[in-house]
Protein backbone atom coordinates (compact mmCIF):
# COMPACT_ATOMS: atom_id res chain seq x y z
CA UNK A 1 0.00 0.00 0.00
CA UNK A 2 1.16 3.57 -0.86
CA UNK A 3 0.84 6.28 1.83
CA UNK A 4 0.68 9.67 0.29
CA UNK A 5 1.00 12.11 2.49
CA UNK A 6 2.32 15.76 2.68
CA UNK A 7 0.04 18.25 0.39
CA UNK A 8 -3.00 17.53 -1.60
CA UNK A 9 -1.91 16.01 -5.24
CA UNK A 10 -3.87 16.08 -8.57
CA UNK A 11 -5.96 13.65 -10.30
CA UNK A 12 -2.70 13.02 -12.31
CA UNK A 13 -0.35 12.63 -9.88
CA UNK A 14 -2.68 10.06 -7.64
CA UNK A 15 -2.80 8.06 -10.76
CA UNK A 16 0.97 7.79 -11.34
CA UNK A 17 1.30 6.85 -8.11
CA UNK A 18 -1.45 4.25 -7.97
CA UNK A 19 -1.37 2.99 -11.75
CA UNK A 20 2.16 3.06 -12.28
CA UNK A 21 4.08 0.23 -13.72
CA UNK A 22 6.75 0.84 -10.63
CA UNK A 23 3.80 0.13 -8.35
CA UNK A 24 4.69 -1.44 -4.98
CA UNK A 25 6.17 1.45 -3.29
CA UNK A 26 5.89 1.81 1.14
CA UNK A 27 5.09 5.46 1.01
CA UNK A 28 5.22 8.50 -1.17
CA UNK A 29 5.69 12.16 0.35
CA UNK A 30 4.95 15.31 -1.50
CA UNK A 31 5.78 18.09 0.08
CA UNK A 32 5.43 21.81 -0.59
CA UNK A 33 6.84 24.66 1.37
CA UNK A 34 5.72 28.36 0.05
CA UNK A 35 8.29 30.32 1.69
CA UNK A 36 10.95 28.48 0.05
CA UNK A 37 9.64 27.56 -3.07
CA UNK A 38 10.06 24.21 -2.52
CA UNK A 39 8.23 21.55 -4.06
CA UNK A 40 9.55 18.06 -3.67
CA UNK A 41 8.50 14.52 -3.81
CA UNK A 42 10.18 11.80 -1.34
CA UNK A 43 9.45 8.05 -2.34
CA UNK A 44 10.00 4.73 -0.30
CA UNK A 45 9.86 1.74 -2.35
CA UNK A 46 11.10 -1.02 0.65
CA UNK A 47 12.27 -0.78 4.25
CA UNK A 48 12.56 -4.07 4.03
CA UNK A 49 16.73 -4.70 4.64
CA UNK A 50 16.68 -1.55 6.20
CA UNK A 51 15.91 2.05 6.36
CA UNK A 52 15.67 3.39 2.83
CA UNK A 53 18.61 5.31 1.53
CA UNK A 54 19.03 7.38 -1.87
CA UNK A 55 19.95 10.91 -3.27
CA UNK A 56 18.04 13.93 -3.75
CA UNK A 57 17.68 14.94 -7.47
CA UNK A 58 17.35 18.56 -7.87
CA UNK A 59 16.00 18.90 -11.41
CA UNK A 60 13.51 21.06 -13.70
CA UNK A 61 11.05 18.46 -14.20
CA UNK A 62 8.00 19.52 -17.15
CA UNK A 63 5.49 18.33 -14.45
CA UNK A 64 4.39 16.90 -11.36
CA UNK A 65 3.59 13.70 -12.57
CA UNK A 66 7.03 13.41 -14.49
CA UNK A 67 9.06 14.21 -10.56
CA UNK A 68 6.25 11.61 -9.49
CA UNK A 69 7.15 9.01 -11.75
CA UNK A 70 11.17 9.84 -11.47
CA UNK A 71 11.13 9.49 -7.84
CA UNK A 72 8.81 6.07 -8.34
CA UNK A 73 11.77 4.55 -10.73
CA UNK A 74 14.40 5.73 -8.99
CA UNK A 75 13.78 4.65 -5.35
CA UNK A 76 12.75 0.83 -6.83
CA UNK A 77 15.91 1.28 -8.32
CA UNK A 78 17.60 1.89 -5.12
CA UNK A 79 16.02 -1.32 -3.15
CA UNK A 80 17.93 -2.89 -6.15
CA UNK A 81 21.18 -1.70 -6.04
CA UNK A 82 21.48 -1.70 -2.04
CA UNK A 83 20.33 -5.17 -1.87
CA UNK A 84 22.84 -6.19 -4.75
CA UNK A 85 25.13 -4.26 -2.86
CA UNK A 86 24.93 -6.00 0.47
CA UNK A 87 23.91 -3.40 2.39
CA UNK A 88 21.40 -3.42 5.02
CA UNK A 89 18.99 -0.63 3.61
CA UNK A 90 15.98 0.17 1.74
CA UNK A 91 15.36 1.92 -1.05
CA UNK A 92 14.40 5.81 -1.41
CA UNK A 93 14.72 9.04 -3.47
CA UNK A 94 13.61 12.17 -3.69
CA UNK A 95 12.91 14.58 -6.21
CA UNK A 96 13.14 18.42 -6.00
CA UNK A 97 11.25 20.33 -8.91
CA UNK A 98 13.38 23.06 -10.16
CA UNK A 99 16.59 24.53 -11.59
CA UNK A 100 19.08 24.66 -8.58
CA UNK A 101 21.20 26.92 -11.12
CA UNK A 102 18.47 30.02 -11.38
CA UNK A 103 17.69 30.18 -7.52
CA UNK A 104 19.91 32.76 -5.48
CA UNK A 105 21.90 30.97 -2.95
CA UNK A 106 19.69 32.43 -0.33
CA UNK A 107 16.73 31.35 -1.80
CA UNK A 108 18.39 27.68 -2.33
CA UNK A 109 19.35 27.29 1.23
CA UNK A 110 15.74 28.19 2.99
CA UNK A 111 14.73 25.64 0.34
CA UNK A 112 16.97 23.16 1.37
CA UNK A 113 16.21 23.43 5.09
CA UNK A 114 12.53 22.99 4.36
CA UNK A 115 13.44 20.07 2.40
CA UNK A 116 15.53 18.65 5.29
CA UNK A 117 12.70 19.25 7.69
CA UNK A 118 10.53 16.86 5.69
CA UNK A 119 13.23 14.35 5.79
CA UNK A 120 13.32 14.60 9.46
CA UNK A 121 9.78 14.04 9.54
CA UNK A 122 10.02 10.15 8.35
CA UNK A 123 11.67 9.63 11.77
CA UNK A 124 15.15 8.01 9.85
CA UNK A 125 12.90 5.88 7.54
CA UNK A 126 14.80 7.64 4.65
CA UNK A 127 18.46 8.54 4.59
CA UNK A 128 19.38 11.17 2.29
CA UNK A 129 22.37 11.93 -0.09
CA UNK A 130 23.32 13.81 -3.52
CA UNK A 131 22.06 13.02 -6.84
CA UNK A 132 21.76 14.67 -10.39
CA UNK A 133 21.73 18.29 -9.38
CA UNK A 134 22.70 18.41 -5.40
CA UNK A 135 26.17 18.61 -3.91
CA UNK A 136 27.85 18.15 -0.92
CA UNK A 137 27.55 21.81 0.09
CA UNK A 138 23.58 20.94 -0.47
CA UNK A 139 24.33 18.68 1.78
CA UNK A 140 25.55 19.94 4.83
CA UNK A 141 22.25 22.32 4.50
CA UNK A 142 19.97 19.81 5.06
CA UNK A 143 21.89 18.07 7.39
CA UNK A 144 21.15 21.67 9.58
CA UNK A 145 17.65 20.19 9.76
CA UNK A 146 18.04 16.41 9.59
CA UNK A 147 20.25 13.82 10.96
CA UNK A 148 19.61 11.71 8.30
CA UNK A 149 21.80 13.09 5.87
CA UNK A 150 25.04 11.94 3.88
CA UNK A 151 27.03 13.18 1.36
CA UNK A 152 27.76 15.75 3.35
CA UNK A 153 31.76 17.10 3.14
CA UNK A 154 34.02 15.86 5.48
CA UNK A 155 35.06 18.93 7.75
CA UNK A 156 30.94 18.44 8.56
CA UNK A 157 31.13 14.66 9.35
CA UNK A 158 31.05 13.76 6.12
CA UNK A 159 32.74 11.35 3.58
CA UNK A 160 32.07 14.25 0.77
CA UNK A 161 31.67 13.59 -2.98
CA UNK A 162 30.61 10.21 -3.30
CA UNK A 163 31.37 9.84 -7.56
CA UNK A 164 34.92 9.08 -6.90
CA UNK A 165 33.67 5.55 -5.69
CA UNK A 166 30.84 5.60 -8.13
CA UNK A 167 32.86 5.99 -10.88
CA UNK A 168 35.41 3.05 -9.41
CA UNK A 169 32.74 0.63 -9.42
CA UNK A 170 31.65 1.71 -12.97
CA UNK A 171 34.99 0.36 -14.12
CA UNK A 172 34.81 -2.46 -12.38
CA UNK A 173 31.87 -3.52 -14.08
CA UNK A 174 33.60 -2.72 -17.54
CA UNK A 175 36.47 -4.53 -16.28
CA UNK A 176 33.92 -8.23 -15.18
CA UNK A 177 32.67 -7.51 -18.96
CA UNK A 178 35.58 -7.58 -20.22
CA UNK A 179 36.65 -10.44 -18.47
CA UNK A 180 33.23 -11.99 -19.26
CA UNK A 181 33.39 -11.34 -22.95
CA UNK A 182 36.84 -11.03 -24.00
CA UNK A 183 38.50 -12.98 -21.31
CA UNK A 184 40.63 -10.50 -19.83
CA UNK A 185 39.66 -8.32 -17.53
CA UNK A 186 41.27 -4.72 -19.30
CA UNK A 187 40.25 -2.38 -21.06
CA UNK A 188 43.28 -1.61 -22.81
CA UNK A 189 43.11 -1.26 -25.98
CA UNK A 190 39.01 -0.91 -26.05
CA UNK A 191 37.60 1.78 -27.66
CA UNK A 192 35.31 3.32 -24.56
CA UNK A 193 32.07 5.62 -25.03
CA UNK A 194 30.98 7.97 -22.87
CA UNK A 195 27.96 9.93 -22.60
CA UNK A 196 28.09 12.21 -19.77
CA UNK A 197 30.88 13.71 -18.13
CA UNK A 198 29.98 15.48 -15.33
CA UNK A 199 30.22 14.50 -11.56
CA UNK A 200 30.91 10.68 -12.15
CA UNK A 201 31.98 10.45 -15.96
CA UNK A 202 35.28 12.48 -15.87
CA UNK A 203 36.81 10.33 -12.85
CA UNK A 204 35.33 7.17 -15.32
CA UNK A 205 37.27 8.32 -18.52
CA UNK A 206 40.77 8.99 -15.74
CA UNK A 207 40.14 5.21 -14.85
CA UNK A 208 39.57 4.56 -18.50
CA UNK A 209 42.32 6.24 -19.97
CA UNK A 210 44.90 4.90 -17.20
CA UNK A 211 43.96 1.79 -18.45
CA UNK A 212 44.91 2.04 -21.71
CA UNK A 213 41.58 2.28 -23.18
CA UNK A 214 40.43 5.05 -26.23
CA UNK A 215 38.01 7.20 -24.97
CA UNK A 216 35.34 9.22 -27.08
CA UNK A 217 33.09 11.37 -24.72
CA UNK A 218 29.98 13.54 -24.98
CA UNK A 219 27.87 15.67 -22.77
CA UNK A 220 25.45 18.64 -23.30
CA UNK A 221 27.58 21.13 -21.31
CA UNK A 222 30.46 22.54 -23.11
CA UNK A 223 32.34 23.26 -19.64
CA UNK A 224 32.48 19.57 -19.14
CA UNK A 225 33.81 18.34 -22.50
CA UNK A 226 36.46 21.07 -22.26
CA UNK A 227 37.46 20.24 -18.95
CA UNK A 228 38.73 16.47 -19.91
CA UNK A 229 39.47 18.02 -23.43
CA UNK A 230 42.05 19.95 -21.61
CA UNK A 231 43.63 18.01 -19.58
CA UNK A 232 43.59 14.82 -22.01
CA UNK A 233 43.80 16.37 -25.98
CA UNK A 234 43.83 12.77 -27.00
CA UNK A 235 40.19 12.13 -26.15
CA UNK A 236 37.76 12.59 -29.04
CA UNK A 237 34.44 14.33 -28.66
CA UNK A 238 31.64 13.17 -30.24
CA UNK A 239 29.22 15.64 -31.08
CA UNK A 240 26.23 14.28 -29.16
CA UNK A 241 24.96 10.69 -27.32
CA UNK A 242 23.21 10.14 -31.13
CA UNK A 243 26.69 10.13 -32.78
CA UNK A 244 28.60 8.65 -29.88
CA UNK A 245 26.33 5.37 -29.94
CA UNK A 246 26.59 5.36 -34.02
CA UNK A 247 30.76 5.40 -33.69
CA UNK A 248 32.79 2.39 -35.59
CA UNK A 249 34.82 0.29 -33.82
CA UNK A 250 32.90 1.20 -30.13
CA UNK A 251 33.42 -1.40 -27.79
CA UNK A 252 31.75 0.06 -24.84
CA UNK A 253 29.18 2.09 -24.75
CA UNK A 254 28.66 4.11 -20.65
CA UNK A 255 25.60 6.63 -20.26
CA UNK A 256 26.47 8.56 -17.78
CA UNK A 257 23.89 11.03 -17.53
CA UNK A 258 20.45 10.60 -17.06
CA UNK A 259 18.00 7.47 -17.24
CA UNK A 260 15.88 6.42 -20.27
CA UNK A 261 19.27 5.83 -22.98
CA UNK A 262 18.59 2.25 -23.68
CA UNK A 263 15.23 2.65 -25.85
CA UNK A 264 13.64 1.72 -29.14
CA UNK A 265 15.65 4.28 -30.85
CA UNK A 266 19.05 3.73 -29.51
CA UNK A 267 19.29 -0.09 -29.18
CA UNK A 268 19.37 -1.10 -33.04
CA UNK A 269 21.99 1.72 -33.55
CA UNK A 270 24.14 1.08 -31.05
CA UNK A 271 27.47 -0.32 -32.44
CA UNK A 272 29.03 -0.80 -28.76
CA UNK A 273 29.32 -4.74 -27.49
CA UNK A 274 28.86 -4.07 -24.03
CA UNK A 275 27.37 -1.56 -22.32
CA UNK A 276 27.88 -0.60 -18.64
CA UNK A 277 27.74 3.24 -17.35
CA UNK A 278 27.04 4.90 -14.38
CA UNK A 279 23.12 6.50 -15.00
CA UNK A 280 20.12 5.40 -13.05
CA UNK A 281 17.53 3.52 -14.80
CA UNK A 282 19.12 2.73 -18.28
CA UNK A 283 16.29 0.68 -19.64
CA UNK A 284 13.81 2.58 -20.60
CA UNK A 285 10.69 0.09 -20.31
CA UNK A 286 10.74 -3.41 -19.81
CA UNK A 287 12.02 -5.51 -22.73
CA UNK A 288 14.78 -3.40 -23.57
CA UNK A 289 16.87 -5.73 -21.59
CA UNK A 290 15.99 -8.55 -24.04
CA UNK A 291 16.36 -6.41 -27.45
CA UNK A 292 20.20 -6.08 -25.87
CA UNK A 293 20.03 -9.57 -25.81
CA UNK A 294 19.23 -10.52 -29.44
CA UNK A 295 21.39 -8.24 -30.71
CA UNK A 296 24.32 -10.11 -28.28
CA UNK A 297 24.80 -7.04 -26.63
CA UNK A 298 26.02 -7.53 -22.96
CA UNK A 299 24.11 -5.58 -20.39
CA UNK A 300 25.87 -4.52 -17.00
CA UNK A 301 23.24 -3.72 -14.65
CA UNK A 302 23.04 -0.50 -13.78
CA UNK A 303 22.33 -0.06 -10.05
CA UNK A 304 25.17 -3.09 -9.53
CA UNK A 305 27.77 -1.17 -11.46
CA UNK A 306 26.95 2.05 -10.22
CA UNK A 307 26.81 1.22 -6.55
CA UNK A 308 30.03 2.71 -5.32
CA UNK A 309 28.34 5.70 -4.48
CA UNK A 310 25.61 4.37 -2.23
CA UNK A 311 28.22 1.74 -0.61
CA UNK A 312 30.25 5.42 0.68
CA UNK A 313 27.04 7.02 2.05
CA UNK A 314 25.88 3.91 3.64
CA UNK A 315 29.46 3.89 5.40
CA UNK A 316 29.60 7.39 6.49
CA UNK A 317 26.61 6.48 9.00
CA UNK A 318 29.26 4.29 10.61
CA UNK A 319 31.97 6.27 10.52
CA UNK A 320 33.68 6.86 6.82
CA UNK A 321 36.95 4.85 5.90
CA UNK A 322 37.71 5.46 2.30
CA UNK A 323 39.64 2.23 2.36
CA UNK A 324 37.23 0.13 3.56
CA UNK A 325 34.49 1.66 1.12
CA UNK A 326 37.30 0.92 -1.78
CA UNK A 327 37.55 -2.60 -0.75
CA UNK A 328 33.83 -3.15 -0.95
CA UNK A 329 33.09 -1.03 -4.49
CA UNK A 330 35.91 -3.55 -5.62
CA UNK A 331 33.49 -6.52 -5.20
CA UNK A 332 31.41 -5.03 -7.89
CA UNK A 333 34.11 -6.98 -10.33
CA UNK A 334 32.49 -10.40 -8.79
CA UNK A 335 28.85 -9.29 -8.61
CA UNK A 336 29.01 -8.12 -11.94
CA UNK A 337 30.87 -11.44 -13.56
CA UNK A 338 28.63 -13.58 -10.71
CA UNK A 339 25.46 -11.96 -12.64
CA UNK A 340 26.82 -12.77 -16.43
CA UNK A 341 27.08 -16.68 -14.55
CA UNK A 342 23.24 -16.42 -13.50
CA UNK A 343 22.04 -14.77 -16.20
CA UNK A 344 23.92 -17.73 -18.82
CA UNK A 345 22.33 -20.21 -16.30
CA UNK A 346 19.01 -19.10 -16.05
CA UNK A 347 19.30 -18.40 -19.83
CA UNK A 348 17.91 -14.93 -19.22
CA UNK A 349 19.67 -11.40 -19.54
CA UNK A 350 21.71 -10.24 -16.81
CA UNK A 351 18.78 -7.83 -15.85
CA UNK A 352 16.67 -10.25 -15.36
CA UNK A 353 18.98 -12.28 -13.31
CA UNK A 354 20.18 -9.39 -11.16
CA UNK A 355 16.75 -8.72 -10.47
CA UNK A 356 16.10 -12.02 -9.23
CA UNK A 357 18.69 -12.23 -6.55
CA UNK A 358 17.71 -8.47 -5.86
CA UNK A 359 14.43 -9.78 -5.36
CA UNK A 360 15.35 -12.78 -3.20
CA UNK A 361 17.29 -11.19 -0.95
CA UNK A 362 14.15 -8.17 -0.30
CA UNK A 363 11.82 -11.54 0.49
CA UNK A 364 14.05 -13.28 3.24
CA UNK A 365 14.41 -10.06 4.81
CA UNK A 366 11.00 -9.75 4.75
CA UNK A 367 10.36 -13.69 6.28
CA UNK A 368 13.26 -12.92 9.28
């Protein structure tokens, strides 16, 4: 059962969150604070292992029921990846309508602290950290008003930006594909795509490059092609994710950006043999998994592979060790090649199969 609570939603939004194909979710929170602005929605999809924990997307969604249904996908998505991950948590997210880039900063921080005051609210059911649009500094504002926060920077209590580990795990999931389709576990000598270089993509395509792989990168900001552009000339620049998923000789395709860039359109273009990237949400509706699959295109789950960052915030509740966190985003190499074993078993794609022991491990919680 869904418990909406928080201010009164429209006809469309009640039917998102009762008709939608992500159904299943613990409790939904909108909340709206006028002073601030802010207008938010917080979704629990399973307490189940845990109390939930996942980012806070700040993002200039076209509509209520579009943050709705992002905050639906995204915190199933998170019961996934922090069950694959072996942590003992649920999953969450929340969703903040607007453009954190055209609010004044004191306009951003009341907003923040009313956000944080609905997070306190759930009592610790949901733990909080960045996303697509929030930062550590974000961070350590809401923490002001909530307890349950992470992310936050480390002179605040905090194990700070949490896409260094993100972006380790990513390429260890390129590396258990590699070593699942090639047989050696390198990407030296690959030709790597990636779409999205931002927060977690430009410490991907350092791993990338230090491993001897070719890199060709795209993003929508200019700032953020330029910055690896700069400091790496040999890196070629595609001039969009169209282009970059069309390129010759691609071995691995990596969206890095946001969900939704495995779809009809994409898949029968894409020229890459593997693809494994650090975005939430890749598929973009069910049976995309299987199109990868009869075109013998090998599929790296996305919340395993992208777990790093959730394994460091679910640390930092414990007291942060970087080390420790390292050693654990490191076992995303043998999740990710234990998956490809399941998924060849099961004869099934490694979606499916992820999903599976995802799934098993959310139902013995559930029998303890």
């Amino acid at each position: 059962m869904t418990d909406v609570t928080g201010v009164p939603a429209s006809a469309d939004v009640l039917r998102t969150l009762f008709h939608s194909e992500q159904g299943g979710h613990e409790q939904v929170v909108i909340c709206q604070d006028r002073a601030s602005g802010l207008k938010a929605v917080i979704a629990l999809h399973s307490t189940a292992l845990g109390p939930a924990l996942g980012g806070t997307r700040f993002y200039p969604y076209a509509s209520e029921e579009e943050a709705v249904a992002d905050a639906l996908n995204l915190a199933r998505g998170m019961s996934y990846k922090n069950a694959m991950a072996g942590l003992d948590h649920g999953g969450g997210k929340a969703v903040i309508i607007g453009d954190p880039d055209a609010i004044e900063a004191g306009q951003k921080a009341e907003l923040l602290l009313a956000y944080g005051r609905f997070v306190a609210s759930l009592g610790g059911r949901y733990v909080t950290a960045c996303d697509v649009g929030t930062y550590v500094a974000d961070m350590d504002v809401v923490a002001r008003e909530c307890r349950w926060t992470t992310g936050r920077s480390p002179e605040n209590g905090g194990a700070g930006d949490s896409s260094v580990l993100t972006a380790f795990g990513v390429f260890q999931g390129m590396r258990a594909s590699a070593q699942h389709l090639w047989g050696d576990p390198t990407l030296c000598g690959r030709t790597v795509g990636v779409a999205g270089v931002g927060k977690v993509g430009h410490h991907l395509v350092e791993h990338l490059l230090s491993d001897g792989a070719e890199v060709v990168v795209t993003d929508v900001r200019e700032e953020s092609v330029r910055r690896i552009t700069d400091r790496h000339p040999e890196v070629t620049v595609a001039a969009d994710t169209d282009a970059l998923i069309r390129t010759e000789g691609l071995d691995i395709y990596a969206p890095c950006a946001l969900g939704g860039a495995l779809n009809d359109e994409s898949v029968p273009v894409l020229t890459a043999k593997v693809v494994c990237g650090a975005a939430n949400n890749q598929l973009a509706h069910p049976g995309v998994e299987k199109d990868l699959a009869d075109r013998s295109v090998l599929y790296a789950p996305d919340y395993v592979v992208n777990a790093g960052g959730v394994i460091q915030v679910a640390d930092e509740l414990h007291g942060f060790d970087f080390d420790r966190c390292k050693a654990k985003a490191a076992k995303i190499f043998d999740t990710t090649l234990a998956i490809f074993a399941r998924a060849k078993l099961d004869g099934i794609p490694p979606a499916a199969a992820a999903d599976r022991i995802a799934e098993q491990r959310m139902a013995d919680a559930r029998r303890r």
